[in-house]
Protein backbone atom coordinates (compact mmCIF):
# COMPACT_ATOMS: atom_id res chain seq x y z
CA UNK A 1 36.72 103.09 112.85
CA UNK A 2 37.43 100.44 115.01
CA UNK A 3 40.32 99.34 112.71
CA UNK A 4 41.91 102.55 112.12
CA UNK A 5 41.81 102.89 115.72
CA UNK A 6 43.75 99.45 116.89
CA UNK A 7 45.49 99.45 113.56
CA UNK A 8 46.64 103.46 115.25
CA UNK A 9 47.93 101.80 118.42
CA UNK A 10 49.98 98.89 116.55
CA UNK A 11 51.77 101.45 114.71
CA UNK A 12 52.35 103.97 118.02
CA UNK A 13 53.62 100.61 120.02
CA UNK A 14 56.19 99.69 116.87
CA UNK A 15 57.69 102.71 116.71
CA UNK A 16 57.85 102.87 120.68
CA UNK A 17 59.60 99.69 120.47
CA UNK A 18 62.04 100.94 117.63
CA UNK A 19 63.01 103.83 120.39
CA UNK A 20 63.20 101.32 123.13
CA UNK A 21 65.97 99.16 120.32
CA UNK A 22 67.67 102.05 119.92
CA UNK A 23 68.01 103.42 123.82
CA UNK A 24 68.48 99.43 124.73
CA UNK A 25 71.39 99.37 123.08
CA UNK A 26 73.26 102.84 123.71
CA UNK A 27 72.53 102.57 127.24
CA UNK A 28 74.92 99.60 128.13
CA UNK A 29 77.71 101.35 126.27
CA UNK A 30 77.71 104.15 128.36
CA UNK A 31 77.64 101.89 131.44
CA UNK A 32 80.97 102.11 133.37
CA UNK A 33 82.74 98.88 133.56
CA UNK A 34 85.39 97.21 131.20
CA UNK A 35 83.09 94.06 129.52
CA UNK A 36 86.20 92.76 128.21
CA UNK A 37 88.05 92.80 131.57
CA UNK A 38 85.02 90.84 132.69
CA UNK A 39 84.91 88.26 129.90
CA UNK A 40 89.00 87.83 130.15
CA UNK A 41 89.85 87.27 134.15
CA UNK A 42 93.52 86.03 133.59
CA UNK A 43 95.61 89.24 133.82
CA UNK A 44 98.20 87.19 131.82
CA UNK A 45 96.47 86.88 128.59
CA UNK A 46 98.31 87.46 125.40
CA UNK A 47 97.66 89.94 122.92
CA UNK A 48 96.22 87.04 120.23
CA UNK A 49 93.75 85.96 123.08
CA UNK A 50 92.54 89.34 123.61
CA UNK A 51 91.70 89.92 119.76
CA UNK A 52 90.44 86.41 119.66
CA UNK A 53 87.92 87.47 122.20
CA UNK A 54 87.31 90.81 121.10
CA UNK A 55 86.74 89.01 117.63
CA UNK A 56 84.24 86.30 119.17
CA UNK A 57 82.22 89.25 120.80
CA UNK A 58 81.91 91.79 118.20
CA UNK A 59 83.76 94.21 120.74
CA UNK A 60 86.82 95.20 118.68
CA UNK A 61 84.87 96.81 115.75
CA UNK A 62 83.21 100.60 115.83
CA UNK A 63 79.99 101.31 118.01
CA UNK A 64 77.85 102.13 114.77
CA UNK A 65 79.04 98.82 113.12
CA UNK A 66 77.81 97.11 116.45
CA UNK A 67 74.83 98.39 116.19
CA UNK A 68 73.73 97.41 112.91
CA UNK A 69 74.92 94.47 113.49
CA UNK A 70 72.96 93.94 116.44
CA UNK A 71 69.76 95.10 114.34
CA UNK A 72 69.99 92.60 111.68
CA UNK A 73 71.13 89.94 114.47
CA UNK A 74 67.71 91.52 116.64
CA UNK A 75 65.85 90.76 113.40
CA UNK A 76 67.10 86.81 113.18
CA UNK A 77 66.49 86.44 116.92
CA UNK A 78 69.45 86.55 117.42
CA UNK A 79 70.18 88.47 120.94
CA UNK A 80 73.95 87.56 120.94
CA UNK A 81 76.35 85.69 123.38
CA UNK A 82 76.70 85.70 126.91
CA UNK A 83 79.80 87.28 128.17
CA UNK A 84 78.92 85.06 131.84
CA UNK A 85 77.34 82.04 130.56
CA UNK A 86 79.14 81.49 127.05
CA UNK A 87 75.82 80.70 125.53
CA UNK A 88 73.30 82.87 123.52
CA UNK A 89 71.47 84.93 124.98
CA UNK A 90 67.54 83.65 123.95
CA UNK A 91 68.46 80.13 125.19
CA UNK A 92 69.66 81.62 128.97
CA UNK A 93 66.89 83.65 129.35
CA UNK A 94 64.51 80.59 128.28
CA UNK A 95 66.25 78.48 130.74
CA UNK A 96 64.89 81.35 133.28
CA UNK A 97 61.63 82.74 131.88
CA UNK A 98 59.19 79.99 133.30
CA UNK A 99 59.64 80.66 136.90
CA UNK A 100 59.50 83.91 137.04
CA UNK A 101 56.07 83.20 135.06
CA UNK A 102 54.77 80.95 137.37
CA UNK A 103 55.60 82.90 140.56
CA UNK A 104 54.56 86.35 139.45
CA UNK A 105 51.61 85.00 137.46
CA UNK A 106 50.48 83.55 141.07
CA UNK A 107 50.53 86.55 142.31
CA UNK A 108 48.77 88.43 139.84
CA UNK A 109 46.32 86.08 140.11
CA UNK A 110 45.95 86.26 143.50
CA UNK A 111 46.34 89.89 143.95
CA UNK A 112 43.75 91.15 141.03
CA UNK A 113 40.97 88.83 143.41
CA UNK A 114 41.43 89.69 146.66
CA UNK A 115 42.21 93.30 145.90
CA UNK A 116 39.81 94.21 143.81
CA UNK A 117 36.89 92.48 145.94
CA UNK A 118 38.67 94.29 149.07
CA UNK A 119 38.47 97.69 147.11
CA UNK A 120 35.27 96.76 146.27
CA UNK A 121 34.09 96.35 150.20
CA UNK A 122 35.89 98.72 151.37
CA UNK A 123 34.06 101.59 149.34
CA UNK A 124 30.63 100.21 150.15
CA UNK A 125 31.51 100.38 153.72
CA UNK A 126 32.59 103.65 152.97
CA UNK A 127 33.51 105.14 157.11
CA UNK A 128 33.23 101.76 158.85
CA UNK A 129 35.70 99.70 160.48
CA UNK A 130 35.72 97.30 158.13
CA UNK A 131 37.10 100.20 155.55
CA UNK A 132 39.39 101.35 158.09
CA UNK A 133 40.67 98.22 158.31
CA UNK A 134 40.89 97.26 154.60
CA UNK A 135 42.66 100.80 153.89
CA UNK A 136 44.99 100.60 156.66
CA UNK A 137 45.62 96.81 155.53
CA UNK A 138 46.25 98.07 151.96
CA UNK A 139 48.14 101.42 152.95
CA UNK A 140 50.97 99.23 154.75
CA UNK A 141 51.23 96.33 152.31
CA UNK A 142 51.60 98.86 149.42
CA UNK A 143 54.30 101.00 150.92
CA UNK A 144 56.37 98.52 152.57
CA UNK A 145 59.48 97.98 150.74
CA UNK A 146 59.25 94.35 149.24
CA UNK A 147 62.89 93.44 150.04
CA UNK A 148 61.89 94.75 153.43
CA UNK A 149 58.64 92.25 153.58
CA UNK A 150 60.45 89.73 152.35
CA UNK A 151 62.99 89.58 154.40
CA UNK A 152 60.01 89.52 157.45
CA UNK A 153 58.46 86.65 156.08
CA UNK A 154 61.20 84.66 156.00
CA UNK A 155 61.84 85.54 159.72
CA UNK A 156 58.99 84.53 160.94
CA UNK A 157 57.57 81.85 158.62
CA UNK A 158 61.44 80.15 158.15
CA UNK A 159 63.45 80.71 160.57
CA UNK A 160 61.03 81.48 163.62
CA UNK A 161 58.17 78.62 162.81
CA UNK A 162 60.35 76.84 160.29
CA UNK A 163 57.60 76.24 157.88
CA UNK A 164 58.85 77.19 154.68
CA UNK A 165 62.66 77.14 153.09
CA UNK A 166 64.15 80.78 152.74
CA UNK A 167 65.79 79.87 148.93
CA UNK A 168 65.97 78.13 145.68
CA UNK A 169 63.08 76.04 144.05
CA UNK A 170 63.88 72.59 145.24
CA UNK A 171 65.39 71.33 148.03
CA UNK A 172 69.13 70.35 147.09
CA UNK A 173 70.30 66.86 147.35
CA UNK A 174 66.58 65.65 148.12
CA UNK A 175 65.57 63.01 145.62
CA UNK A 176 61.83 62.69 144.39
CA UNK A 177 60.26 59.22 143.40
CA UNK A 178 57.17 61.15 142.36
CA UNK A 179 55.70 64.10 141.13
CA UNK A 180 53.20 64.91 143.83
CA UNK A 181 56.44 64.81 146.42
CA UNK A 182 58.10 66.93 144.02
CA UNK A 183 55.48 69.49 143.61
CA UNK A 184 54.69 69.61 147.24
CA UNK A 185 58.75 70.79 147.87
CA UNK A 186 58.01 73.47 144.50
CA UNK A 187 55.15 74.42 146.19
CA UNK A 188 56.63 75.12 149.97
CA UNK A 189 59.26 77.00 148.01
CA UNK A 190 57.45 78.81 146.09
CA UNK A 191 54.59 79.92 148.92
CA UNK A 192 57.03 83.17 150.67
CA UNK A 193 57.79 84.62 147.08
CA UNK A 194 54.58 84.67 145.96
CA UNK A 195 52.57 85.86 149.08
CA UNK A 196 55.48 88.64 149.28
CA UNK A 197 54.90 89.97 146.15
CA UNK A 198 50.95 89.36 146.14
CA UNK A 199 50.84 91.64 149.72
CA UNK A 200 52.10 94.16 147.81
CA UNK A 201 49.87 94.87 144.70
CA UNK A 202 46.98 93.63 146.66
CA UNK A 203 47.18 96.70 148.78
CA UNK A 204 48.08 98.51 145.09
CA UNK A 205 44.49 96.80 144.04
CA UNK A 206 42.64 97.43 146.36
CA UNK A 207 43.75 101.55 146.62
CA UNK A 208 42.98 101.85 143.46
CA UNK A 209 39.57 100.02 142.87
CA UNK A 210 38.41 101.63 146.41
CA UNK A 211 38.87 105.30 145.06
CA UNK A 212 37.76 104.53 141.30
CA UNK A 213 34.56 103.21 143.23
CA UNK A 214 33.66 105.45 145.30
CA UNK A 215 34.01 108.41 142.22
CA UNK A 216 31.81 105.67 140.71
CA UNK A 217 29.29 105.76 143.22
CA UNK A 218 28.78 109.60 143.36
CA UNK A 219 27.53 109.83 139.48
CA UNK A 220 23.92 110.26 138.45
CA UNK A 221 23.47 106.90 136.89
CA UNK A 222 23.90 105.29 140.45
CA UNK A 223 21.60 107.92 141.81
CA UNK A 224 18.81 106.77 139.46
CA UNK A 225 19.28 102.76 139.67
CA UNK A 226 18.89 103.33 143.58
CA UNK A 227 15.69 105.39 142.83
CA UNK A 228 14.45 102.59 140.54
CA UNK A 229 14.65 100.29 143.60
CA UNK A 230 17.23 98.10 142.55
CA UNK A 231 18.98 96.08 145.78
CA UNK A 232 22.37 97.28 146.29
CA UNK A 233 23.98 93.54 145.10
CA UNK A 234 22.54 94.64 141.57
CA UNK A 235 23.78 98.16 141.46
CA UNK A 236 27.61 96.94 142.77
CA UNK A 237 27.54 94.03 140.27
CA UNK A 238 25.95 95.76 136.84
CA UNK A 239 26.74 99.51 136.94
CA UNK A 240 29.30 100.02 139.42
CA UNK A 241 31.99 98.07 139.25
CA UNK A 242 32.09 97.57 135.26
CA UNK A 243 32.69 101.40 135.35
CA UNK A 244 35.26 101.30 137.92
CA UNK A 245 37.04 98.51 136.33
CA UNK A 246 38.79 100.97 133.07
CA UNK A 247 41.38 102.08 135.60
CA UNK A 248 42.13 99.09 136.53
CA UNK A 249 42.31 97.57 133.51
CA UNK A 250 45.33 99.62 132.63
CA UNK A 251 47.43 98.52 136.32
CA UNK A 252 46.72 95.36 135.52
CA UNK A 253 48.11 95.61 131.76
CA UNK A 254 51.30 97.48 133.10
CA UNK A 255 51.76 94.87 135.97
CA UNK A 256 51.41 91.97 134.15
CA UNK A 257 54.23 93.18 131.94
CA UNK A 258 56.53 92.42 135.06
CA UNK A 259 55.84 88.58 134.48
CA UNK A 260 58.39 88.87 132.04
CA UNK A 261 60.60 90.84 133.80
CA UNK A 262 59.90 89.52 137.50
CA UNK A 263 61.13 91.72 140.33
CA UNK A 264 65.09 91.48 141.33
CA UNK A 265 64.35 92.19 144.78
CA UNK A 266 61.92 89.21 145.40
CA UNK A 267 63.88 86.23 143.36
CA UNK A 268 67.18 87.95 144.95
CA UNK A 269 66.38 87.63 148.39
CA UNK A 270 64.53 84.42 148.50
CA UNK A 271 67.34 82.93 145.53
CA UNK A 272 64.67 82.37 143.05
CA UNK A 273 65.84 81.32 139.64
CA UNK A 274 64.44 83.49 137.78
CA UNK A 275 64.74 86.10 135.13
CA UNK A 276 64.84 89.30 138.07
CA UNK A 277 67.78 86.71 139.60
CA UNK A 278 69.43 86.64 135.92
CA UNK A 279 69.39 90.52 136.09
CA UNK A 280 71.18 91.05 138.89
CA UNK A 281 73.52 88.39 137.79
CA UNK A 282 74.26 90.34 134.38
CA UNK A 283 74.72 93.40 136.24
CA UNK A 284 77.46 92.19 138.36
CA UNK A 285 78.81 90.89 135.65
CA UNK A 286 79.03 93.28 133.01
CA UNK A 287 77.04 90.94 130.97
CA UNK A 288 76.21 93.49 128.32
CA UNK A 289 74.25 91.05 125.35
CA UNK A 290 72.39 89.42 128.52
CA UNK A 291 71.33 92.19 130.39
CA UNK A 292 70.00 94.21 126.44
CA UNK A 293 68.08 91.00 126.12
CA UNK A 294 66.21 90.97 129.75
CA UNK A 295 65.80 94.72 129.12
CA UNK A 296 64.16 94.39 125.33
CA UNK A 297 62.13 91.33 126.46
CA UNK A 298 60.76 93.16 129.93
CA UNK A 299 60.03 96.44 127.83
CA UNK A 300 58.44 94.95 124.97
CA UNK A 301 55.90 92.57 127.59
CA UNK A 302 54.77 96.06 128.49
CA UNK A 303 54.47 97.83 125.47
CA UNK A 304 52.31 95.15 124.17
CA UNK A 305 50.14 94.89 127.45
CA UNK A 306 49.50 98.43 126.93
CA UNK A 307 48.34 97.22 123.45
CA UNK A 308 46.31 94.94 124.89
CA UNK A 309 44.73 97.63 127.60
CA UNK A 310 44.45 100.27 124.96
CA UNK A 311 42.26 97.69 122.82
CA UNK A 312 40.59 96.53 126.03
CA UNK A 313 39.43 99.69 126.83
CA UNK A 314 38.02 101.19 123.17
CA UNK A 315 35.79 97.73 123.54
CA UNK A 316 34.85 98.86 127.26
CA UNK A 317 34.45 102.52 126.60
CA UNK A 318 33.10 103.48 122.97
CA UNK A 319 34.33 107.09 123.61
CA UNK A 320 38.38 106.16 123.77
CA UNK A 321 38.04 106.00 120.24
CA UNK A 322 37.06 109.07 119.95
């Protein structure tokens, strides 16, 4: 059973993907824009350029010949060329995936602790100030706009007590005769980016493990364990928070998709290299190939940590499966 079941959610998340392929691709066509009046900036090129180019970037032939094209290029790993950086596509986005890793990894690393134990806390002080506090805390953080909260941070931490550099990963010109020097400048750099984006899905975290708990807490199993005398450290540890974890698992599958894709707003403002930096880029640009590639990378992340959560769970929950 087991096997027919994850074997089930392979086949659902390959065909999803097939979709996502086909919609990928269609979608930038429709886009308004010229791409070739992007690629070709000199308003004085000649006719032989423009085929040249048009040649070069598979733009002169039909839209159904691009496509299959594109599919047996897709299947080769083959993502195509730049139009912006004159390079293929898999090797720009490699250049870019790492940081975005490490910053929103941080974050999710940071977040998934801190909220969940402040969910956690919150719902066993269920009507106390320290719940009115943590909900308050995790109401604000969650619907403040991030571009908003970014920009704050920087205000205060950069400019007003000029403790942390507003952009970019190192500091420019500065040279490093070791690596602890050189990860002490990542690390100042990297601090506002990550504690912006952590605010954000802590107070996400925290929401959600607070109301999953306290559903938790009104069942009859938790009625009985307090009846059999067990001390209420036991009762939060073994039978209340496993059970309130299965929603969670699933935000934290669909959010840690976004490590892939990063967020634009976060690695715009604070000029983080990154792959939600390479989006906007592509945008401006027209960058059709690049921005299909971003798009089919950050899509698939999440179809396959849905995967993972949909596996997760029939392990967690015998009656999924069912």
């Amino acid at each position: 059973m087991k096997k027919q079941y994850v074997l089930k959610k392979v086949l659902q998340s390959l065909v999803t993907i097939f979709f996502v392929i086909v919609f990928n691709y269609f979608l930038f066509r429709i886009m308004p824009g010229n791409p070739l009046a992007m690629i070709m900036r000199n308003p004085r090129a000649s006719a032989e350029a423009i085929e040249r180019t048009k040649e070069l970037f598979g733009l002169g032939r039909p839209w159904y010949m691009q496509f299959f094209i594109y599919l047996g290029n897709l299947l080769e790993g083959d993502l195509g060329l730049s139009f912006i950086h004159k390079r293929p596509v898999i090797e720009v986005i490699w250049s870019r995936i790492m940081p975005t890793i490490i910053m929103v990894g941080l974050a999710q690393i940071l977040s998934i602790v801190v909220g969940i134990l402040m969910g956690v806390i919150s719902a066993w002080k269920r009507g106390t100030k320290i719940d009115v506090i943590a909900l308050s805390f995790s109401l604000v953080t969650y619907s403040v706009p991030t571009f908003w909260l970014g920009i704050i941070l920087i205000s205060v931490f950069s400019i007003g007590l000029r403790l942390f550099p507003t952009s970019g990963m190192l500091t420019p010109g500065r040279t490093f005769y070791d690596t602890v020097s050189m990860l002490k400048d990542y690390a100042s750099h990297l601090f506002l980016p990550v504690l912006t984006l952590s605010l954000v899905l802590i107070g996400e975290y925290a929401l959600t493990m607070r109301n999953t708990l306290l559903d938790v807490l009104t069942e009859d199993y938790m009625t009985t364990a307090k009846a059999k005398g067990f001390d209420d450290n036991y009762i939060i540890k073994k039978h209340a928070v496993p059970n309130a974890m299965l929603p969670m698992i699933t935000l934290i599958a669909i959010n840690m998709g976004l490590i892939i894709g990063g967020t634009i707003q976060v690695e715009t403002i604070f000029s983080w290299p990154g792959l939600g930096r390479l989006m906007y880029e592509a945008l401006n640009g027209r960058d059709y190939p690049l921005l299909q590639g971003i798009f089919l990378l950050i899509t698939i992340s999440v179809i396959l940590a849905n995967l993972i959560a949909d596996i997760t769970y029939s392990y967690l929950d015998p009656r999924v499966k069912s």
